[in-house]
PDB file of N, CA and C in Angstrom:
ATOM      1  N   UNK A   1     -70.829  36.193 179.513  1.00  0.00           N
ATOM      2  CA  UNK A   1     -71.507  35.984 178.258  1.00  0.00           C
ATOM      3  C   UNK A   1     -71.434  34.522 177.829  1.00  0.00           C
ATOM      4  N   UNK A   2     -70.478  34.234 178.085  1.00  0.00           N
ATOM      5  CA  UNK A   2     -70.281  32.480 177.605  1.00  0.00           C
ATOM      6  C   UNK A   2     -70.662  31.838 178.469  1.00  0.00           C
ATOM      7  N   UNK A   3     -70.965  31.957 179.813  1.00  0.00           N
ATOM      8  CA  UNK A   3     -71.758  31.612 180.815  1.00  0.00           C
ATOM      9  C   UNK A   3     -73.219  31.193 180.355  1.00  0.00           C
ATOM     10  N   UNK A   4     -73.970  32.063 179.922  1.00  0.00           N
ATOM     11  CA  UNK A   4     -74.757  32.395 179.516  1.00  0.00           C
ATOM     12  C   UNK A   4     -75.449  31.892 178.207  1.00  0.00           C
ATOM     13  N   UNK A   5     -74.629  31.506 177.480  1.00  0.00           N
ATOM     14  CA  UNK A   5     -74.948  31.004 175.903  1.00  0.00           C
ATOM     15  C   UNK A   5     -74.664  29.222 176.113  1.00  0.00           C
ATOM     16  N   UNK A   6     -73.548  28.988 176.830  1.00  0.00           N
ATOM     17  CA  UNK A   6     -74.020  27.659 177.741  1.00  0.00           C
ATOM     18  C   UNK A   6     -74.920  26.955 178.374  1.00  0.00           C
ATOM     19  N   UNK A   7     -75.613  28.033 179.108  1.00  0.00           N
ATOM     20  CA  UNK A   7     -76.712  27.604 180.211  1.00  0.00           C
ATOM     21  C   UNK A   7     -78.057  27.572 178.823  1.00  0.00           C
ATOM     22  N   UNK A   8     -78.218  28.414 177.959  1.00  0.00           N
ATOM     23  CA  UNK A   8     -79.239  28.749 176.558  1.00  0.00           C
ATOM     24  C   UNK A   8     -79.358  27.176 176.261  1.00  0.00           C
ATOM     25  N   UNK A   9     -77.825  26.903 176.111  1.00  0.00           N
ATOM     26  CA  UNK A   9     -77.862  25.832 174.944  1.00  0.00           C
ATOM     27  C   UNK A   9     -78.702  24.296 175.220  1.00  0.00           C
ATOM     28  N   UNK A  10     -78.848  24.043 176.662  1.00  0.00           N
ATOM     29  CA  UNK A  10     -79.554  23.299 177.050  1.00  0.00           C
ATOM     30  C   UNK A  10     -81.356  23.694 176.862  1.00  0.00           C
ATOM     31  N   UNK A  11     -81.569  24.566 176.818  1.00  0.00           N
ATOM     32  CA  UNK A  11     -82.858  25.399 176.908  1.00  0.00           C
ATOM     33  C   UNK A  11     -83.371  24.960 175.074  1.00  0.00           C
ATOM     34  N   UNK A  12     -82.179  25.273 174.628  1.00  0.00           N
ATOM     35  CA  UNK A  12     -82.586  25.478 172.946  1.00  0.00           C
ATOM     36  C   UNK A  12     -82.512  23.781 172.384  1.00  0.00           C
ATOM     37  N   UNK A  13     -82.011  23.275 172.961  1.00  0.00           N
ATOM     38  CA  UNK A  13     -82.611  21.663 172.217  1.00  0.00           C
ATOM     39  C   UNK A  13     -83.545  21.081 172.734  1.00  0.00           C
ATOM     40  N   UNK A  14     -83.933  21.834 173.772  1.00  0.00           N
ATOM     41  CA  UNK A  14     -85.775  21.580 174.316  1.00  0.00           C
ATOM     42  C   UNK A  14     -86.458  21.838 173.509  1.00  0.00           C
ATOM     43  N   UNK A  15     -86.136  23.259 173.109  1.00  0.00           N
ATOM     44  CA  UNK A  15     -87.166  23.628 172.007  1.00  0.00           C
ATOM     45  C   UNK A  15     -87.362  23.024 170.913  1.00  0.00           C
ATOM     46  N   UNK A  16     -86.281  22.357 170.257  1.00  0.00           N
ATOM     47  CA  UNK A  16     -86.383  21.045 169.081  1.00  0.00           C
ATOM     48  C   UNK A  16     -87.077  20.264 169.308  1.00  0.00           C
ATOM     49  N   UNK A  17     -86.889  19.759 170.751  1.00  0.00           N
ATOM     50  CA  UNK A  17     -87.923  18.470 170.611  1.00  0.00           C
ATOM     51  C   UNK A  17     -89.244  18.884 171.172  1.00  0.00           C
ATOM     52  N   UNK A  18     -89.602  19.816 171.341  1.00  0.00           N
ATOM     53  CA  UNK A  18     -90.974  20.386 171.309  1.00  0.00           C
ATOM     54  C   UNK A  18     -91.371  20.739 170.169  1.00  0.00           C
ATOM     55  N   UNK A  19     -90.528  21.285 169.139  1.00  0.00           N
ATOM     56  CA  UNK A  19     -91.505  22.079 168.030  1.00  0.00           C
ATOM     57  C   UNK A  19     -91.379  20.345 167.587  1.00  0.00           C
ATOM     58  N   UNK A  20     -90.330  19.150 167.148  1.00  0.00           N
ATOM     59  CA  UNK A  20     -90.743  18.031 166.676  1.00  0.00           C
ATOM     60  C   UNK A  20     -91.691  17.289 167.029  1.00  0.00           C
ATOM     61  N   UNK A  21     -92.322  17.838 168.353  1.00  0.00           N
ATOM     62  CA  UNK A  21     -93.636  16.831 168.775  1.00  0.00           C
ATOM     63  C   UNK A  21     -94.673  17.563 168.530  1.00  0.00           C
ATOM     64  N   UNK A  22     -94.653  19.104 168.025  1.00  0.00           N
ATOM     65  CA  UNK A  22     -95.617  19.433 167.663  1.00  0.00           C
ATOM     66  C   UNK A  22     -95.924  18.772 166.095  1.00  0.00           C
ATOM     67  N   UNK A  23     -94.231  18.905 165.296  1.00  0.00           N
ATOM     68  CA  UNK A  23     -95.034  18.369 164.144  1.00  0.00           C
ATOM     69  C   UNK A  23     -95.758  17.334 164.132  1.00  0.00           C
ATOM     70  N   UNK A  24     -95.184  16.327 164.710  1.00  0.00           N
ATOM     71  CA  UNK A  24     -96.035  14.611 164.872  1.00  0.00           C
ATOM     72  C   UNK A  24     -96.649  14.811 164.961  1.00  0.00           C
ATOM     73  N   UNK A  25     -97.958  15.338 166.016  1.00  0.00           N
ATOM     74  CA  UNK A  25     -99.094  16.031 166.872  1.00  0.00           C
ATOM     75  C   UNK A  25     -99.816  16.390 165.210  1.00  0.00           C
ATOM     76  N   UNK A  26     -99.449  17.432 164.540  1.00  0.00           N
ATOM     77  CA  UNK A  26     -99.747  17.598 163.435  1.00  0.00           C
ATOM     78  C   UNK A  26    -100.144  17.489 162.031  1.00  0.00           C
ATOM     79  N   UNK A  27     -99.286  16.474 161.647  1.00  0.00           N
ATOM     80  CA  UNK A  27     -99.276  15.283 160.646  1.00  0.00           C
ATOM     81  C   UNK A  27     -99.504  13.961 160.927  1.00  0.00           C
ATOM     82  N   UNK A  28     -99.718  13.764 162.231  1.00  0.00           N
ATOM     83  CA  UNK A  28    -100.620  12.154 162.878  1.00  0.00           C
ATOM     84  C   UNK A  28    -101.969  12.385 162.023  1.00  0.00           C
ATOM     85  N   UNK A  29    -102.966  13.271 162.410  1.00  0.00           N
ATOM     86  CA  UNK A  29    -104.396  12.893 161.741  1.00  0.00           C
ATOM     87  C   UNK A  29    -104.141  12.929 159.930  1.00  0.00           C
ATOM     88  N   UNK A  30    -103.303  13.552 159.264  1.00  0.00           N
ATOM     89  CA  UNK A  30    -102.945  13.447 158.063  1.00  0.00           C
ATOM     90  C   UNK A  30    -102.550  11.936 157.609  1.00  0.00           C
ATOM     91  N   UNK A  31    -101.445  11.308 158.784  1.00  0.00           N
ATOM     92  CA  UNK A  31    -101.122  10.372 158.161  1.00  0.00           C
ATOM     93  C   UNK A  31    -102.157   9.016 158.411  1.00  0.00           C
ATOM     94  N   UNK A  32    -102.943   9.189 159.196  1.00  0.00           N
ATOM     95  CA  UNK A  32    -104.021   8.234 159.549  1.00  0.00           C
ATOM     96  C   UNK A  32    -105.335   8.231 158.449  1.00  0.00           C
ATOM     97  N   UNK A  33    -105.369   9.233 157.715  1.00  0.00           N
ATOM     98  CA  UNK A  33    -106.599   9.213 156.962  1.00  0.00           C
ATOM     99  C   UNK A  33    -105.392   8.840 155.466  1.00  0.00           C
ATOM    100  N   UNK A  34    -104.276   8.858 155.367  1.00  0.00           N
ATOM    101  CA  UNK A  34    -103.725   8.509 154.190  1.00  0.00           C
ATOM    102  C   UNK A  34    -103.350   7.373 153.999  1.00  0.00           C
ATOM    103  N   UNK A  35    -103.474   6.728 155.143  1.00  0.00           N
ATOM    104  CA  UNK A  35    -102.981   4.953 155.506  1.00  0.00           C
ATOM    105  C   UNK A  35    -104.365   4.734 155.290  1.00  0.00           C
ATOM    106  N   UNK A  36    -105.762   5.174 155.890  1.00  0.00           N
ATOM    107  CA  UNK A  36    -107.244   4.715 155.420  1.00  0.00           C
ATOM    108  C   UNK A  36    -107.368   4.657 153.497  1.00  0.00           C
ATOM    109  N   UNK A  37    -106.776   5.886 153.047  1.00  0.00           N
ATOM    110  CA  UNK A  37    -107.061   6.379 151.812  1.00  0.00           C
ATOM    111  C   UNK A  37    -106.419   4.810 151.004  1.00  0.00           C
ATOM    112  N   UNK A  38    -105.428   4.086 151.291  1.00  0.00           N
ATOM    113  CA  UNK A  38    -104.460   3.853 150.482  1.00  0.00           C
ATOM    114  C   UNK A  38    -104.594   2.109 150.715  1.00  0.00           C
ATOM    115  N   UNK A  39    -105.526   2.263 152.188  1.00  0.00           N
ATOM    116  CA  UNK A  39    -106.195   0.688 152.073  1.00  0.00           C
ATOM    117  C   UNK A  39    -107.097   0.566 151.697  1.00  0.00           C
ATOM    118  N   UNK A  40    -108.215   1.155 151.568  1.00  0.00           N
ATOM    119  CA  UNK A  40    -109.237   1.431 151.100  1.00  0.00           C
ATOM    120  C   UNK A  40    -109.264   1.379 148.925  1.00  0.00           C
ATOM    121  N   UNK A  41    -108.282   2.001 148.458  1.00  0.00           N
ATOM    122  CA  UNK A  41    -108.307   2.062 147.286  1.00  0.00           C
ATOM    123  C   UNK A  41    -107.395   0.618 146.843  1.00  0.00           C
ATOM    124  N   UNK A  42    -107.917   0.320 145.582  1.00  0.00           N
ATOM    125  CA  UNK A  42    -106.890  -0.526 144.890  1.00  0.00           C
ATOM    126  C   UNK A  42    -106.165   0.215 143.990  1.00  0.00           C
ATOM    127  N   UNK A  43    -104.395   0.282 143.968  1.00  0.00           N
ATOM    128  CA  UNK A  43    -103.435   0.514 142.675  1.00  0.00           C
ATOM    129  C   UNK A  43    -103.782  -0.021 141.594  1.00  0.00           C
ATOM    130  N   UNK A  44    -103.372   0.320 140.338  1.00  0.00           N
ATOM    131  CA  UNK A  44    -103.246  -0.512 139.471  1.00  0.00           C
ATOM    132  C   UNK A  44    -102.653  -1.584 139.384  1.00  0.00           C
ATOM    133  N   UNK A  45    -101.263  -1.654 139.903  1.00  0.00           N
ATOM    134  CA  UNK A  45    -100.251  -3.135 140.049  1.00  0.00           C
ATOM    135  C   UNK A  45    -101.227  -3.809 140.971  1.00  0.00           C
ATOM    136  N   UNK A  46    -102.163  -3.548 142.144  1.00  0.00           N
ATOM    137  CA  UNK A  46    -102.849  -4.760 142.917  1.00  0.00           C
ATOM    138  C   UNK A  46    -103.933  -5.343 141.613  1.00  0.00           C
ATOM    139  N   UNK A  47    -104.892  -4.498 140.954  1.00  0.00           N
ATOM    140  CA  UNK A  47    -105.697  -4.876 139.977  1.00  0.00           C
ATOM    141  C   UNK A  47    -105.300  -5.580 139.315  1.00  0.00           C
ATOM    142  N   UNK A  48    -104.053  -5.504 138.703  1.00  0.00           N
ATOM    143  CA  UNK A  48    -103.283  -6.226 137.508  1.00  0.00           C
ATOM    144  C   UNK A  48    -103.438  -7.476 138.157  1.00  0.00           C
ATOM    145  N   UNK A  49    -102.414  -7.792 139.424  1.00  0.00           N
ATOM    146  CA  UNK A  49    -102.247  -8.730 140.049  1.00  0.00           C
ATOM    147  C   UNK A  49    -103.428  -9.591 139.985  1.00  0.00           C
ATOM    148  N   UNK A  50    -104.550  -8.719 140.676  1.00  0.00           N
ATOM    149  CA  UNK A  50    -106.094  -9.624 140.398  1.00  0.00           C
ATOM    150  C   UNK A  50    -106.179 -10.517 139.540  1.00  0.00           C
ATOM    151  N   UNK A  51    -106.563 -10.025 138.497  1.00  0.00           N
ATOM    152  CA  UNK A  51    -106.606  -9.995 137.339  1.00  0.00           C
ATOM    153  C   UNK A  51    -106.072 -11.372 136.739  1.00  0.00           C
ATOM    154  N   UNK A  52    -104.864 -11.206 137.063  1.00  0.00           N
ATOM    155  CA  UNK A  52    -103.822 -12.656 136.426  1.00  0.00           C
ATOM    156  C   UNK A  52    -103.841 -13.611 137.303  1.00  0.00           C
ATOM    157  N   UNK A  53    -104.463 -13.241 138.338  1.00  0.00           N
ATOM    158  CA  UNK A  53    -104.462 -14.492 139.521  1.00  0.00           C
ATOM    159  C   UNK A  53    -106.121 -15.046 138.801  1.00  0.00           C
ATOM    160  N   UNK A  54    -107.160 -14.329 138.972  1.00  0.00           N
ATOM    161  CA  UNK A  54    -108.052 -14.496 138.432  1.00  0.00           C
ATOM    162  C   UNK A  54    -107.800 -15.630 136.964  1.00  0.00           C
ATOM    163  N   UNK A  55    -107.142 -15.102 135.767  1.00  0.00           N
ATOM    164  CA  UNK A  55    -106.830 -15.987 134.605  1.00  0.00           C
ATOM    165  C   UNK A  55    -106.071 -16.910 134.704  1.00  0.00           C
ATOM    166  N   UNK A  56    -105.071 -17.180 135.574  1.00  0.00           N
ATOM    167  CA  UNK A  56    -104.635 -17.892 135.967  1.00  0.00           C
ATOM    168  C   UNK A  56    -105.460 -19.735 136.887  1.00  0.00           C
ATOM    169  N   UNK A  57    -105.994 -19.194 137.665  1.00  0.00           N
ATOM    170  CA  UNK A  57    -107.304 -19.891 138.149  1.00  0.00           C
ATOM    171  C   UNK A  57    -108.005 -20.568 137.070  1.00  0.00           C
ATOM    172  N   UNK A  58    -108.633 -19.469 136.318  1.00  0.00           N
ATOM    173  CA  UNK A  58    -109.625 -20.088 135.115  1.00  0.00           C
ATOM    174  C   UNK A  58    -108.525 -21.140 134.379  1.00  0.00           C
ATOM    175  N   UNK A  59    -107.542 -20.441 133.847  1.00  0.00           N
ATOM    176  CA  UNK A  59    -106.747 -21.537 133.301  1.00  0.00           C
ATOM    177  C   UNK A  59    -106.504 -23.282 133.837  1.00  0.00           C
ATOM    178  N   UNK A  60    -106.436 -22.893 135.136  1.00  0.00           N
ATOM    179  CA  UNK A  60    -105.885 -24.380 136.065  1.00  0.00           C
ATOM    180  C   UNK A  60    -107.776 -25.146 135.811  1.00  0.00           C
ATOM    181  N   UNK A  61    -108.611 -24.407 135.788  1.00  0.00           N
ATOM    182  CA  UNK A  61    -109.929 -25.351 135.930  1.00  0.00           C
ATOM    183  C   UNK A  61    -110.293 -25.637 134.823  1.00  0.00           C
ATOM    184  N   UNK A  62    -109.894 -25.011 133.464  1.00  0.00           N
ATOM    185  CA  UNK A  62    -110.243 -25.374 132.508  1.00  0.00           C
ATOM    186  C   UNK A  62    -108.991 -26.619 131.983  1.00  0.00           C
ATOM    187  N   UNK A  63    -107.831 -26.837 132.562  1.00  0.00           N
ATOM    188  CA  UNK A  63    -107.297 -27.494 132.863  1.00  0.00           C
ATOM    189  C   UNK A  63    -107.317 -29.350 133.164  1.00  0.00           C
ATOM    190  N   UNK A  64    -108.184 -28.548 134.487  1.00  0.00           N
ATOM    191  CA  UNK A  64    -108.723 -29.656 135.076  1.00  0.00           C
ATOM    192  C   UNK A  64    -109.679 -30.597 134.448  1.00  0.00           C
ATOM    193  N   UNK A  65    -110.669 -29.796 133.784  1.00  0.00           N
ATOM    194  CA  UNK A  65    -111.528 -30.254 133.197  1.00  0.00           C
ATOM    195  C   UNK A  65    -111.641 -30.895 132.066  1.00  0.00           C
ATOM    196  N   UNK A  66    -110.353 -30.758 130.913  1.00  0.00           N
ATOM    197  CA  UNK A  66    -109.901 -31.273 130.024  1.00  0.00           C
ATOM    198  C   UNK A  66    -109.683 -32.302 130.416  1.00  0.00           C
ATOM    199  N   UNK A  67    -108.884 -32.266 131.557  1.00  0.00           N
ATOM    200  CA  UNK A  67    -108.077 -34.414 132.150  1.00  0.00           C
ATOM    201  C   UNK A  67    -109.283 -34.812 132.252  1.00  0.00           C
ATOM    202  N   UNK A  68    -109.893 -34.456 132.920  1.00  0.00           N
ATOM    203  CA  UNK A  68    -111.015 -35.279 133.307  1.00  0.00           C
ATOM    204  C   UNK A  68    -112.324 -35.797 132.213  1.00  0.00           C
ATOM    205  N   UNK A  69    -112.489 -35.010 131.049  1.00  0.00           N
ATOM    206  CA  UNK A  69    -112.834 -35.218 129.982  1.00  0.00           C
ATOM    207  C   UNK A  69    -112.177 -36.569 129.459  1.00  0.00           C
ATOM    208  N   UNK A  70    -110.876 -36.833 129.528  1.00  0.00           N
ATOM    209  CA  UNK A  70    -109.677 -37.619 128.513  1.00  0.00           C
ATOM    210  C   UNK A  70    -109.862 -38.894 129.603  1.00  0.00           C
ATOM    211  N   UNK A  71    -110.491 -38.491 130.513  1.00  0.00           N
ATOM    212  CA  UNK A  71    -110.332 -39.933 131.495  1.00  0.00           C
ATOM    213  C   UNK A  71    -111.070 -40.437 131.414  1.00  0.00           C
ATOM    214  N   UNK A  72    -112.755 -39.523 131.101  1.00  0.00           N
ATOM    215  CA  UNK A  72    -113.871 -40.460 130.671  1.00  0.00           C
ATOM    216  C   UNK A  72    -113.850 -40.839 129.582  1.00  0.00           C
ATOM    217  N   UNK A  73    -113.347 -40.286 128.896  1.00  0.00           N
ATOM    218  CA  UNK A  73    -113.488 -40.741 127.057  1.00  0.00           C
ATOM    219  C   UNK A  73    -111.768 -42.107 126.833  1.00  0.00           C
ATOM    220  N   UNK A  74    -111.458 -41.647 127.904  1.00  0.00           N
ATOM    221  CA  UNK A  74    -110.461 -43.326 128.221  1.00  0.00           C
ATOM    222  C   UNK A  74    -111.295 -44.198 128.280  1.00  0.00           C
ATOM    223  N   UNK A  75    -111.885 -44.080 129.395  1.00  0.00           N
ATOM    224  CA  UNK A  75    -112.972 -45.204 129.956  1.00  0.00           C
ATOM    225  C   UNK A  75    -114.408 -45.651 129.408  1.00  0.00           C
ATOM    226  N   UNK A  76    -115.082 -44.800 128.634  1.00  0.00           N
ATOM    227  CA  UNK A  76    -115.646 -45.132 128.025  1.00  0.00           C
ATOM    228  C   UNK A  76    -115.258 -46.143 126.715  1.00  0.00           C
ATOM    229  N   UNK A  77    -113.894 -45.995 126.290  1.00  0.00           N
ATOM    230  CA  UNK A  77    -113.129 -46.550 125.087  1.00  0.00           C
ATOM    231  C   UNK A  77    -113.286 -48.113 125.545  1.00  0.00           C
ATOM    232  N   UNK A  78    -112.549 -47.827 126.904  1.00  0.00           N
ATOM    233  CA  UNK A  78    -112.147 -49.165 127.323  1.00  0.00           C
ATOM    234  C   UNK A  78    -113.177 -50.483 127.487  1.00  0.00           C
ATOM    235  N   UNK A  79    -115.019 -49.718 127.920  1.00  0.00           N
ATOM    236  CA  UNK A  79    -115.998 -50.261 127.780  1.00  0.00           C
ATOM    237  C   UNK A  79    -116.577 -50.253 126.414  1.00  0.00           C
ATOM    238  N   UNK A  80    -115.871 -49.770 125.282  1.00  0.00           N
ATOM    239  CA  UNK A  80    -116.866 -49.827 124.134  1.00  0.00           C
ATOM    240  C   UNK A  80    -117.562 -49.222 124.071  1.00  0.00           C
ATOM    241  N   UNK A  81    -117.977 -48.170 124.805  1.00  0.00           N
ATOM    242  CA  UNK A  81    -118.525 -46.592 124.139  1.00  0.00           C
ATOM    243  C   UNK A  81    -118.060 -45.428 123.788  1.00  0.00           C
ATOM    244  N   UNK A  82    -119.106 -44.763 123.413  1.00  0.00           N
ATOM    245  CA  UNK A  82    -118.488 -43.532 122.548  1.00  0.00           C
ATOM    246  C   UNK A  82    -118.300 -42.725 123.706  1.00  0.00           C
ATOM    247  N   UNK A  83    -117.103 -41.841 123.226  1.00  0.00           N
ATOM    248  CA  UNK A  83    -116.840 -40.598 124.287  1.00  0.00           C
ATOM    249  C   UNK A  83    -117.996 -40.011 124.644  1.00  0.00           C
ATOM    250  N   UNK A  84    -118.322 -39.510 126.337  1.00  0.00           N
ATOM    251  CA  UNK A  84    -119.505 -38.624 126.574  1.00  0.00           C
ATOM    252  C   UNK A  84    -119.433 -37.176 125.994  1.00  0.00           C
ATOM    253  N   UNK A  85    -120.343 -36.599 125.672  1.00  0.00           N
ATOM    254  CA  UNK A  85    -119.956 -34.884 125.024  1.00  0.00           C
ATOM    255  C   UNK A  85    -119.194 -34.123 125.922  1.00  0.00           C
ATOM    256  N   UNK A  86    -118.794 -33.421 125.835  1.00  0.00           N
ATOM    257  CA  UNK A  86    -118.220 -32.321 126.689  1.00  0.00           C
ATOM    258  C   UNK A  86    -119.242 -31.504 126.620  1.00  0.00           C
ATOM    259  N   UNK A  87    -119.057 -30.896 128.507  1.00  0.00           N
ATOM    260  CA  UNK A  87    -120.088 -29.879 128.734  1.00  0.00           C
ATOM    261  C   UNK A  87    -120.068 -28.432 128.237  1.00  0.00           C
ATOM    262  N   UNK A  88    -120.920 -28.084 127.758  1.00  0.00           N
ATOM    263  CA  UNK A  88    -121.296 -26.591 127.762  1.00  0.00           C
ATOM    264  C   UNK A  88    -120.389 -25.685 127.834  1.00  0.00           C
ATOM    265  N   UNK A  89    -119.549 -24.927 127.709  1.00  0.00           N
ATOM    266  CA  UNK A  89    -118.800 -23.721 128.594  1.00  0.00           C
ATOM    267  C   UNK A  89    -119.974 -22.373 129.307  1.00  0.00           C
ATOM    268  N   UNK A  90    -119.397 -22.594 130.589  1.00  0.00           N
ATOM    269  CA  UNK A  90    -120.222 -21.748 131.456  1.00  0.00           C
ATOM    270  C   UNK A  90    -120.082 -20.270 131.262  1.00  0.00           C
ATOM    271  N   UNK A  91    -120.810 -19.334 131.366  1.00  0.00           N
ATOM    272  CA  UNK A  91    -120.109 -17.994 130.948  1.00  0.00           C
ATOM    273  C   UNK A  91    -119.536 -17.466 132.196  1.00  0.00           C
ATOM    274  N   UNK A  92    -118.415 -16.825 131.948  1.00  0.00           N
ATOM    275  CA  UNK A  92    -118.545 -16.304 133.279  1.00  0.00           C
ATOM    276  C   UNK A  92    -118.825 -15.047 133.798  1.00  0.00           C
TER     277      UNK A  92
END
């Protein structure tokens, strides 16, 4: 009998790693359309992220555009004219 439940026991952790490759086998096409699902969609924390990268940006060019305003209206000073207007704001 113990002969016997010995010789099994090799038999029966076959069967583990068979029924575990069935699960893989199983939940592979699940996990492939949930890795599509999850690149495919944006979270909210990526949107957010957008978002402030986006205002962030606008900030640095509206930024920019101020110096560069203060440099002509330097230089115009320096020649004796009046500051040029500032442009428009663009909508965005």
């Amino acid at each position: 009998m113990r002969v016997l439940i010995l010789l099994a026991f090799p038999l029966l952790a076959g069967c583990t790693t068979i029924a575990s490759t069935a699960v893989d086998v199983v939940t592979l096409p699940v996990k492939a359309v949930s890795k599509g699902v999850d690149l495919a969609t944006t979270s909210q924390s990526e949107a957010d992220q957008k978002r402030g990268r986006e205002l962030r940006e606008a900030e640095e060019r509206a930024g920019k555009e101020a110096r560069e305003r203060e440099k002509a209206c330097r230089k115009a000073a320096e020649q004796g004219e009046p500051c040029p207007p500032a442009p428009e704001p663009q909508p965005n």
